[in-house]
Protein backbone atom coordinates (compact mmCIF):
# COMPACT_ATOMS: atom_id res chain seq x y z
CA UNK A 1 99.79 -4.98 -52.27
CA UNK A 2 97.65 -7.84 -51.91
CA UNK A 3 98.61 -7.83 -47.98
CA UNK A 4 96.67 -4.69 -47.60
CA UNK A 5 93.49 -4.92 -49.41
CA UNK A 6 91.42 -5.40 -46.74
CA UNK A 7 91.35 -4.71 -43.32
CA UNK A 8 89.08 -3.74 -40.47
CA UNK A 9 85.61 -3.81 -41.16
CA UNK A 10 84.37 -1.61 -37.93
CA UNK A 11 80.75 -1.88 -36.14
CA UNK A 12 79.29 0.35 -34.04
CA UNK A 13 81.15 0.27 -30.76
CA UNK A 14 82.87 -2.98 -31.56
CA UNK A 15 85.57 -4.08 -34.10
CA UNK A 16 85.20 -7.12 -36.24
CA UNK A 17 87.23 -8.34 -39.64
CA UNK A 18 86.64 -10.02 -42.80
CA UNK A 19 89.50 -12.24 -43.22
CA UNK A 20 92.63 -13.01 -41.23
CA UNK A 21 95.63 -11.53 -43.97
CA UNK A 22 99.76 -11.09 -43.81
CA UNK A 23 101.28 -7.93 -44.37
CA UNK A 24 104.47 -8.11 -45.31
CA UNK A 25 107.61 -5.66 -44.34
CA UNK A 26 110.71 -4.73 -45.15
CA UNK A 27 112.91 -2.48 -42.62
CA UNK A 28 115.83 -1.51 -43.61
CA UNK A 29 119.27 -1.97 -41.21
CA UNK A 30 118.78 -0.08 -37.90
CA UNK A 31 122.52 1.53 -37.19
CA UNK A 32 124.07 -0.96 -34.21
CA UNK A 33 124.44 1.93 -32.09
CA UNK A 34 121.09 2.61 -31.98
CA UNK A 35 119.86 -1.24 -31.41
CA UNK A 36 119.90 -1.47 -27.39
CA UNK A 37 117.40 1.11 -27.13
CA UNK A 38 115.43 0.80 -30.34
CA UNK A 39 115.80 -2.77 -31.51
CA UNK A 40 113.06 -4.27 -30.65
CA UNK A 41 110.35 -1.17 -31.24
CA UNK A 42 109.17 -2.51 -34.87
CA UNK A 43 108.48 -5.94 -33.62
CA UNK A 44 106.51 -4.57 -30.12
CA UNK A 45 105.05 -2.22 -32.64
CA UNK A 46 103.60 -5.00 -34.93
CA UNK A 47 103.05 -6.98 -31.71
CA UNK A 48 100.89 -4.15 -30.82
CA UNK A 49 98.68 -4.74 -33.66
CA UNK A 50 98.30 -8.36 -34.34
CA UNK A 51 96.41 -8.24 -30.64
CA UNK A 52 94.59 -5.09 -31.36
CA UNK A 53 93.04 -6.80 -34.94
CA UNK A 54 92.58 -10.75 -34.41
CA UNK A 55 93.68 -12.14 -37.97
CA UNK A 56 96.33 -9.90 -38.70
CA UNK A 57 99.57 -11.07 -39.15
CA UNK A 58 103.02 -9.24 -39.93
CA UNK A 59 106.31 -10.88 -41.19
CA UNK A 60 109.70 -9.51 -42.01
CA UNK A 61 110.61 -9.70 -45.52
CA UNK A 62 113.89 -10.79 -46.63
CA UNK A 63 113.93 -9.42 -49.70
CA UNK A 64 112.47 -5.73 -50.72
CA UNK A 65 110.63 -6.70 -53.92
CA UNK A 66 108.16 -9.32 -51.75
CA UNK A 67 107.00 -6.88 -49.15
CA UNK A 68 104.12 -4.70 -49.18
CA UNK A 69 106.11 -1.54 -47.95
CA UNK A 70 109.46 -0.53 -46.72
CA UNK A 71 110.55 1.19 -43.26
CA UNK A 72 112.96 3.29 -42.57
CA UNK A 73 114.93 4.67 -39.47
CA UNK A 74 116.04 8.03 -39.53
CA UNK A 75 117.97 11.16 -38.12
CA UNK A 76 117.46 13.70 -39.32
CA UNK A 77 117.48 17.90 -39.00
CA UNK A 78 115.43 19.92 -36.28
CA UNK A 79 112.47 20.43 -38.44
CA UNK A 80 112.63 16.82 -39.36
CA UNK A 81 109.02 14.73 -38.83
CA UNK A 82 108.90 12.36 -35.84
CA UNK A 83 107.05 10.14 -38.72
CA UNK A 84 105.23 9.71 -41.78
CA UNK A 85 103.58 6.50 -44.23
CA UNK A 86 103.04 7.11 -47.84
CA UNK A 87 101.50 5.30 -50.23
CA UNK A 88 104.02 6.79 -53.27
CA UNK A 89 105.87 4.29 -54.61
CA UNK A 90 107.74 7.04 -56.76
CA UNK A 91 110.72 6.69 -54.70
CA UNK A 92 113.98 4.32 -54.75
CA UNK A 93 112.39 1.53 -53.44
CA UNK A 94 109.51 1.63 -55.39
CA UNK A 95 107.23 0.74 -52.52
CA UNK A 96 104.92 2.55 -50.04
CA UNK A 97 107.40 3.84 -47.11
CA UNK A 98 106.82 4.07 -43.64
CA UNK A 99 109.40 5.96 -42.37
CA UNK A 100 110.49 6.67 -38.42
CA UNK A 101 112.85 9.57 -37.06
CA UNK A 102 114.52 8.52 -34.20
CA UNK A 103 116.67 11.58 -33.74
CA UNK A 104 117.15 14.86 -35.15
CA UNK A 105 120.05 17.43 -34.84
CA UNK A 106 120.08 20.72 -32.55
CA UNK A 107 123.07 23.00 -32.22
CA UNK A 108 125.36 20.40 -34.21
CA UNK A 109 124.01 17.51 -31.04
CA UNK A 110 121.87 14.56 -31.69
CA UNK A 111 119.01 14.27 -29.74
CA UNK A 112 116.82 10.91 -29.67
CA UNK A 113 113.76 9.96 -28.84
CA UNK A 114 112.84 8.22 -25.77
CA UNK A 115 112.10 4.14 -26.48
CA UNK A 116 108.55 5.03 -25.26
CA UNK A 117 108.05 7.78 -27.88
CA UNK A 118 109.33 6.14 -30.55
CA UNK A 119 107.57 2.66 -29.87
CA UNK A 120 104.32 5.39 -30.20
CA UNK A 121 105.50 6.88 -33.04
CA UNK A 122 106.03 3.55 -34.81
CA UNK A 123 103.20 2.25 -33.57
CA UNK A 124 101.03 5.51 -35.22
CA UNK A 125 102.33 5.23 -38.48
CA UNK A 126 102.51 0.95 -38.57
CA UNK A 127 98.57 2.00 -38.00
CA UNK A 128 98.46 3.83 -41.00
CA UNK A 129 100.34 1.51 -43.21
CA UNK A 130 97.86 -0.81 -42.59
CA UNK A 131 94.72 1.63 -43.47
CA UNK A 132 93.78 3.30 -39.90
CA UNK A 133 93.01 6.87 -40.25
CA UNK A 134 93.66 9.39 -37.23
CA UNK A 135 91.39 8.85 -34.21
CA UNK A 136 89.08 11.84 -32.06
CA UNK A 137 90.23 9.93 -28.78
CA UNK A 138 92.93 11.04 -27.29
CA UNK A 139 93.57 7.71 -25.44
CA UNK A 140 94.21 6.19 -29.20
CA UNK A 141 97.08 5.47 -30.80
CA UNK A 142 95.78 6.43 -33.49
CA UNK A 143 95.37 10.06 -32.24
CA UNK A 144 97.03 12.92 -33.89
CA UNK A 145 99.04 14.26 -31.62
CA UNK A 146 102.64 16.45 -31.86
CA UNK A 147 104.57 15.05 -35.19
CA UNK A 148 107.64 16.73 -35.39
CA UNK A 149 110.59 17.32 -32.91
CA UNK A 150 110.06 21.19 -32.16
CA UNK A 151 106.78 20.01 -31.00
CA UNK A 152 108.00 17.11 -28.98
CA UNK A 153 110.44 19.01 -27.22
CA UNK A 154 109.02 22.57 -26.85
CA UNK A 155 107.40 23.01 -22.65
CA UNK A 156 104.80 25.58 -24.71
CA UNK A 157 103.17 24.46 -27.27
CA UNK A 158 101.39 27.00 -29.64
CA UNK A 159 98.75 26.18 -31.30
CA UNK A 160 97.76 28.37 -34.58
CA UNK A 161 94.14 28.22 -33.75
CA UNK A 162 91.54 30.79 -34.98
CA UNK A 163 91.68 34.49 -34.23
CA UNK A 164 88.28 34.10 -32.75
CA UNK A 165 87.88 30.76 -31.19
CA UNK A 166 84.38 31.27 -30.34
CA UNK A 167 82.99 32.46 -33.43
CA UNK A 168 84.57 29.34 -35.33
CA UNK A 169 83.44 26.89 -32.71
CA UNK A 170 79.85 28.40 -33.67
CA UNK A 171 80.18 27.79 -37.38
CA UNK A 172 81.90 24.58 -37.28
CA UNK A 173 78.63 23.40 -34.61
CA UNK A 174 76.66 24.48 -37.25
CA UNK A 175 78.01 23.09 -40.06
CA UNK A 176 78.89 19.43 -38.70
CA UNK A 177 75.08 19.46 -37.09
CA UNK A 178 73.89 20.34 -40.53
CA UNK A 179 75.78 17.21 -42.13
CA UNK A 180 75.80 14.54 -39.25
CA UNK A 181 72.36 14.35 -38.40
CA UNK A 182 71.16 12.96 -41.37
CA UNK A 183 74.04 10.54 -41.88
CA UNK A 184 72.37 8.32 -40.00
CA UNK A 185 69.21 7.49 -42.23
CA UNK A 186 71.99 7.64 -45.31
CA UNK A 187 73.95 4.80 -43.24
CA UNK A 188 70.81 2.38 -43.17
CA UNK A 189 69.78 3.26 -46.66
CA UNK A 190 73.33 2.01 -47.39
CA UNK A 191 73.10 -1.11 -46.19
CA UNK A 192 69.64 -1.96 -46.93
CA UNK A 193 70.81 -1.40 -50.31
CA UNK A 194 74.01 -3.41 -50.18
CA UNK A 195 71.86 -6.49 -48.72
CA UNK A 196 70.22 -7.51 -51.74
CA UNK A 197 73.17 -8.17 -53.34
CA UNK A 198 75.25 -12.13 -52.12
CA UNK A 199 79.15 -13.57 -52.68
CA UNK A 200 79.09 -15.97 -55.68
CA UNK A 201 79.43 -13.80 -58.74
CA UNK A 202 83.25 -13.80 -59.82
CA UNK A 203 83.10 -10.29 -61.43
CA UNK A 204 81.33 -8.42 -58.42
CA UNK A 205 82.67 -10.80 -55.01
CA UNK A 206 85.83 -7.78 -55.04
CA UNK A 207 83.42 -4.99 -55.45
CA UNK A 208 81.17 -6.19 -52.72
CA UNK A 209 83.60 -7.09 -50.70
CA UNK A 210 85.50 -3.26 -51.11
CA UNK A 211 81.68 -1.96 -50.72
CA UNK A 212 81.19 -3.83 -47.30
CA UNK A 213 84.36 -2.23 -46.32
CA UNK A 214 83.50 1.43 -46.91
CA UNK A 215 80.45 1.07 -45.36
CA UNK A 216 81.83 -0.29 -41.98
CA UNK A 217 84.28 2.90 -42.64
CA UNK A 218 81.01 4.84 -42.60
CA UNK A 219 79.44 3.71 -39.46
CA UNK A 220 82.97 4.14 -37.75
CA UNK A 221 83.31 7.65 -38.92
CA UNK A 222 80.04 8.52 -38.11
CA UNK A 223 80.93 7.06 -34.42
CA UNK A 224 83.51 9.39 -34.09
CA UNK A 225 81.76 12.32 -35.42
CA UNK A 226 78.94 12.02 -32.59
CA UNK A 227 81.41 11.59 -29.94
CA UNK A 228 83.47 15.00 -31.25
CA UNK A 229 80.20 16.33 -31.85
CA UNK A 230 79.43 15.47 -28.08
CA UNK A 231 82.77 16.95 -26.60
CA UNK A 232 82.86 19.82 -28.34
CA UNK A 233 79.16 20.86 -26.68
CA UNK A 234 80.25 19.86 -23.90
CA UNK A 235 83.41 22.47 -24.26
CA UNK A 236 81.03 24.86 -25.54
CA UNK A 237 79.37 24.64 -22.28
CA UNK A 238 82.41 25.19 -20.28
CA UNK A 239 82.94 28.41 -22.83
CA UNK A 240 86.25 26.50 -23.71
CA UNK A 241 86.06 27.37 -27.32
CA UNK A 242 89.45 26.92 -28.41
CA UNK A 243 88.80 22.70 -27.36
CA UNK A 244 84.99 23.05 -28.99
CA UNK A 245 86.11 24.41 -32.12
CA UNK A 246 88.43 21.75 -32.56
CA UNK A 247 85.98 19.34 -31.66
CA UNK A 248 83.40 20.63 -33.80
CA UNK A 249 86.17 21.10 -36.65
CA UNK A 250 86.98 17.28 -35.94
CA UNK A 251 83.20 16.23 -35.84
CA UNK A 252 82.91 18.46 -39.56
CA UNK A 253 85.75 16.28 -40.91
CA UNK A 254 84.97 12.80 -40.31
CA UNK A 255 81.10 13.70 -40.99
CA UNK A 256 82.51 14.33 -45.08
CA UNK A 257 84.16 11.15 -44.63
CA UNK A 258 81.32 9.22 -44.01
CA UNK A 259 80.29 11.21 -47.10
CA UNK A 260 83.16 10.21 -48.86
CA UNK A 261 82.28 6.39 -48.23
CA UNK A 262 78.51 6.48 -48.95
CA UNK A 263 79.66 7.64 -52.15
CA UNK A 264 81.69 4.70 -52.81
CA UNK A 265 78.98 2.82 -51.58
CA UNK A 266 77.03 4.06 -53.93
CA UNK A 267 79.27 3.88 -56.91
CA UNK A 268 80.05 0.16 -56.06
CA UNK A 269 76.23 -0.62 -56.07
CA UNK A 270 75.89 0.66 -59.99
CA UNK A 271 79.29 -0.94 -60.81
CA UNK A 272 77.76 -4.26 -59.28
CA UNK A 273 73.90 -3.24 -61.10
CA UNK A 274 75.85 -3.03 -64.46
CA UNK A 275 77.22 -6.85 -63.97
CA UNK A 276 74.17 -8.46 -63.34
């Protein structure tokens, strides 16, 4: 999946990239009854992206075996998801699938989507087939939102929150304070560290290049961590604790993934130590 190896390399505030790269797709036959409303929604989708990250490119693959995953149009039962990527290639196609449900079944009637919802939808997951992970902005595509029918179509939606909502906003404010603030030192360290090493070494360019990435990873993460961090204080204040909890929660979550990259960092630099 050469098409995928690299991708956004994220500063703070701002979004730059290391190389312009093709990703290559292969969507299986949308039903002709479907194509007035729907046809077009992969394309817009891609179109969406190849403005949102300059250098990225997306073609349609004839054939299966030359594309870097497959996507697929559904309808499916009430429970079914509105969509899903995954990496797997343990499946028929033996590629990564990126799958869309455009309608699902109630009562023995087929309901569809709207071409708005499913242009998000596709637009979501097309996001994650090419590496982006969920956002903490609502205003984001990326955002996690509803992500199956019941949830789409229901006027109330319940949310299994905790049985005390202020209690867990207090542990989770404690617990992402207690791993955010020093991310930032750990962030610098990273880089300082990653600095002293250059491109010209055939054995360790990949690994430097894969270490770069997870470190712009970091600094994103750690971006969105401050801002949940930020909102869900600011919920706090407004004794909203169902919202601060899952802001906190949120701030907790991407605060282990910047974790989760300094420690590739890290094992990347002693990788790259061991070629020398």
């Amino acid at each position: 999946m050469a098409g995928l190896a690299l991708l956004a390399l994220f500063a703070a505030g701002t979004v730059s990239y290391a190389q312009a790269q093709t990703v290559s797709v292969y969507a299986q036959g949308m039903p002709r009854h479907w194509q007035d409303e729907f046809g077009s929604t992969l394309l817009d989708a891609m179109s969406y992206w190849e403005k949102t990250i300059p250098g990225l490119k997306f073609e349609l693959a004839s054939r299966m075996e030359a594309s870097d995953f497959v996507v697929e149009w559904a309808s499916q039962n009430e429970k079914a998801k509105l969509g899903y990527y995954s990496t797997s290639d343990l499946n028929s196609y033996g590629k990564p699938v990126m799958a869309v449900t455009l309608g699902f079944f109630d009562g023995g009637k087929l309901q569809m989507l709207s071409p708005e919802s499913a242009l998000e939808v596709t637009k979501h997951e097309l996001g994650h087939a090419i590496g982006m992970q969920h956002s903490a902005n609502p205003d984001d595509v990326m955002y996690h939102t509803v992500d199956d029918f019941e949830s789409l179509y229901s006027v109330v939606q319940v949310l299994d929150g905790p049985k005390n909502p202020h209690a867990a906003s207090t542990k989770y404010q404690e617990l992402a304070g207690s791993l955010v603030v020093p991310l930032e030192g750990k962030i610098t360290a990273a880089k300082a560290s990653l600095g002293v090493f250059s491109y010209g070494n055939n054995a360790s360019d990949q690994i430097l290049e894969d270490s770069w990435l997870a470190y712009w990873w970091a600094v994103k993460y750690l971006d969105y961590a401050e801002k949940a961090q930020m909102s869900g204080g600011a919920s706090a204040l407004q004794s909203d604790y169902e919202k601060s909890y899952a802001e906190f929660k949120a701030a907790y979550e991407y605060a282990n993934l910047v974790e989760q990259k300094l420690a590739l960092v890290d094992e990347n630099i002693a990788k790259m130590n061991a070629l020398k």
